[in-house]
Protein backbone atom coordinates (compact mmCIF):
# COMPACT_ATOMS: atom_id res chain seq x y z
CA UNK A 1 6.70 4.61 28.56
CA UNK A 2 3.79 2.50 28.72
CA UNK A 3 3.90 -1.27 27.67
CA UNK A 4 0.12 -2.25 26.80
CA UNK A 5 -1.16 -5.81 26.00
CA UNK A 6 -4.75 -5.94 24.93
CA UNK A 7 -6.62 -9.63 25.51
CA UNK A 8 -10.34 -10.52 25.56
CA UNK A 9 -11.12 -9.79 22.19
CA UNK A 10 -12.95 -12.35 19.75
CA UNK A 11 -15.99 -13.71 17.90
CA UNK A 12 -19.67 -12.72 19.17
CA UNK A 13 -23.02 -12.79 18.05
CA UNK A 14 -25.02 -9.46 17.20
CA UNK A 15 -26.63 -8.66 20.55
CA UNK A 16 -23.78 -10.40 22.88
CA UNK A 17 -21.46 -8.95 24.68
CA UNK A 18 -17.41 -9.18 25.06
CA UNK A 19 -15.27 -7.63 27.44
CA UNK A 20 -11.42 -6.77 26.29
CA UNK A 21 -8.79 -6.12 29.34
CA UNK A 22 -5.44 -4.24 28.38
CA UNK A 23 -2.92 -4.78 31.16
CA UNK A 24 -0.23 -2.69 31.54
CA UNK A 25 4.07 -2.32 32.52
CA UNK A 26 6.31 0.10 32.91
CA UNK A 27 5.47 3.56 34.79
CA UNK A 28 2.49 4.00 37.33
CA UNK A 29 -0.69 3.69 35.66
CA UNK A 30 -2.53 6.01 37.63
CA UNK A 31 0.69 8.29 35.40
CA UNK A 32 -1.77 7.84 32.80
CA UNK A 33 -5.36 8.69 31.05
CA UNK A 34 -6.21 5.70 28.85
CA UNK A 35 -8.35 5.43 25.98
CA UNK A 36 -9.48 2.44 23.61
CA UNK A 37 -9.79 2.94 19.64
CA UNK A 38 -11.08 0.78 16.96
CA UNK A 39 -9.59 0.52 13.18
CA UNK A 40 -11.85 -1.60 11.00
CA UNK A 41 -10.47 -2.69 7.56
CA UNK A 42 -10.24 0.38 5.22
CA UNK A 43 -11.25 2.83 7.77
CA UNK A 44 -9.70 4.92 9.91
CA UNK A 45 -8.61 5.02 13.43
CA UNK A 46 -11.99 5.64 15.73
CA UNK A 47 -12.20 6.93 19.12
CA UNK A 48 -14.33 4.49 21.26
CA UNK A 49 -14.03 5.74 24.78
CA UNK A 50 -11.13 7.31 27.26
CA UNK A 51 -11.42 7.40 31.11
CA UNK A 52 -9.35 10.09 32.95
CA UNK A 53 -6.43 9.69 35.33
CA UNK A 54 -8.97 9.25 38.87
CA UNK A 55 -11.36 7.50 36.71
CA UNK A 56 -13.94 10.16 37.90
CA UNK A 57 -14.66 10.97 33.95
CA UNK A 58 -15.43 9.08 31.31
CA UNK A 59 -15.92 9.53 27.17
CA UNK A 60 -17.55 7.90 24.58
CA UNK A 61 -17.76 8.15 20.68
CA UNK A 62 -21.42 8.35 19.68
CA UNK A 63 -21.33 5.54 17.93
CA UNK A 64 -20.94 3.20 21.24
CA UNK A 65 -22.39 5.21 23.61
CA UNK A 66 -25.15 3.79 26.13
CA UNK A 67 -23.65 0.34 24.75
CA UNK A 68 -20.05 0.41 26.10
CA UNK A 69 -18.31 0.84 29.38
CA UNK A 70 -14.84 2.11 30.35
CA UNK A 71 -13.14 1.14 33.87
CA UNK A 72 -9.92 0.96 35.45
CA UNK A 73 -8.57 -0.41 38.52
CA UNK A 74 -5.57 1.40 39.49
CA UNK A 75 -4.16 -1.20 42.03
CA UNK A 76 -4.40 -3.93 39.07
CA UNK A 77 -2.42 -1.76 36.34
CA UNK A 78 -5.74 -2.84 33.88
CA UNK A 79 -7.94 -1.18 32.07
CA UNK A 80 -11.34 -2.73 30.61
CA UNK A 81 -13.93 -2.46 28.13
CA UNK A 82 -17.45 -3.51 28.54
CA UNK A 83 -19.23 -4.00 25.05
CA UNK A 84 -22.87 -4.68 25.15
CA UNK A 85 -25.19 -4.83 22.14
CA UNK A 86 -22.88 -5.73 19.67
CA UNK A 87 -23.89 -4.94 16.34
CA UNK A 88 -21.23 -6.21 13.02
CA UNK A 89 -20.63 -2.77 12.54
CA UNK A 90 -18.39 -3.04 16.12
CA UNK A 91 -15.84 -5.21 14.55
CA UNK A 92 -12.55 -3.98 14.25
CA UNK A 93 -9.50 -4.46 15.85
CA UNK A 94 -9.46 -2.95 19.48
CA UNK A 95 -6.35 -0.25 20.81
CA UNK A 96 -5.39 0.02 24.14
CA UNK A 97 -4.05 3.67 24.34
CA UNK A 98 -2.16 5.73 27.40
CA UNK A 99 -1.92 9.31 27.72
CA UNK A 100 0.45 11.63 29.83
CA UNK A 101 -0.78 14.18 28.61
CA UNK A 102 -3.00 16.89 30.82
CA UNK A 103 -6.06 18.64 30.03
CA UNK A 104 -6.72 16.99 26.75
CA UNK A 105 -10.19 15.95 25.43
CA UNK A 106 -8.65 12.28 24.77
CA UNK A 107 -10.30 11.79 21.52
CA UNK A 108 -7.56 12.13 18.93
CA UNK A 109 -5.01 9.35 18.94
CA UNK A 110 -2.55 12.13 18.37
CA UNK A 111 -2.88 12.86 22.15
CA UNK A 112 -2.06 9.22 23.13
CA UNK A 113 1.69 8.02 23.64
CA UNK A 114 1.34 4.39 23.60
CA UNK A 115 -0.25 2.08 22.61
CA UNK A 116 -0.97 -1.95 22.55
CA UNK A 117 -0.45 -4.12 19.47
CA UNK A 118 -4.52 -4.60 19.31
CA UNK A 119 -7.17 -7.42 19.59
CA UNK A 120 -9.55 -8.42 17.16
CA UNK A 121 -13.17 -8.54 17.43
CA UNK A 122 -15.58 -9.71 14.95
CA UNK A 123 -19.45 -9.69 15.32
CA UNK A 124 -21.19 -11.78 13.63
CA UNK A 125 -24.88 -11.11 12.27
């Protein structure tokens, strides 16, 4: 299991950019694809982007792609998320999500096996 603290999260501007971390504990990270996910008030659970195990692929929802990058260093048990271009429909609170599972396409949360407690992030117009 997977023990996933999310940090980095806040209040930007429309245009800025923030960058959320999610550090992880417990078994080897590189054990693990990780994804992040959004939920904004009264809507449901969003995929934003997963990166596989090697980091050699990378996914986006539509809705963020072009504007936000996934990365992981291995060696530093972290994952990140570059958000560019913020718009105020990006706020929501931010999951950190891990993955043992193989093969999958890493967009449905139902794939993921744990996950962080969430940070908020709230752009402002």
């Amino acid at each position: 299991q997977a023990q996933l603290v999310e940090s980095g999260g806040g209040l930007a501007q429309a245009g800025g950019s923030l960058r959320l971390s999610c550090a992880a504990s417990g078994r080897p990270f590189d054990y693990y694809a990780m994804g992040w996910f959004r939920q904004a008030p009264g809507k449901e659970r969003e995929f934003v982007a997963a990166i596989s195990r090697s980091g050699g692929r990378t996914y986006y929802g539509d809705s963020v792609k072009g504007r936000f990058t996934i990365a992981r260093d291995d060696g530093r048990n972290t994952l990140w998320l570059q958000m560019n271009s913020l718009t105020p429909e990006d706020t929501a609170v931010y999951y950190c999500a891990a993955s043992s599972r193989y093969g999958g396409t890493y967009y449905y949360a139902e794939e993921y096996n744990d996950w962080g407690q969430g940070t908020q992030v709230t752009v402002s117009s």
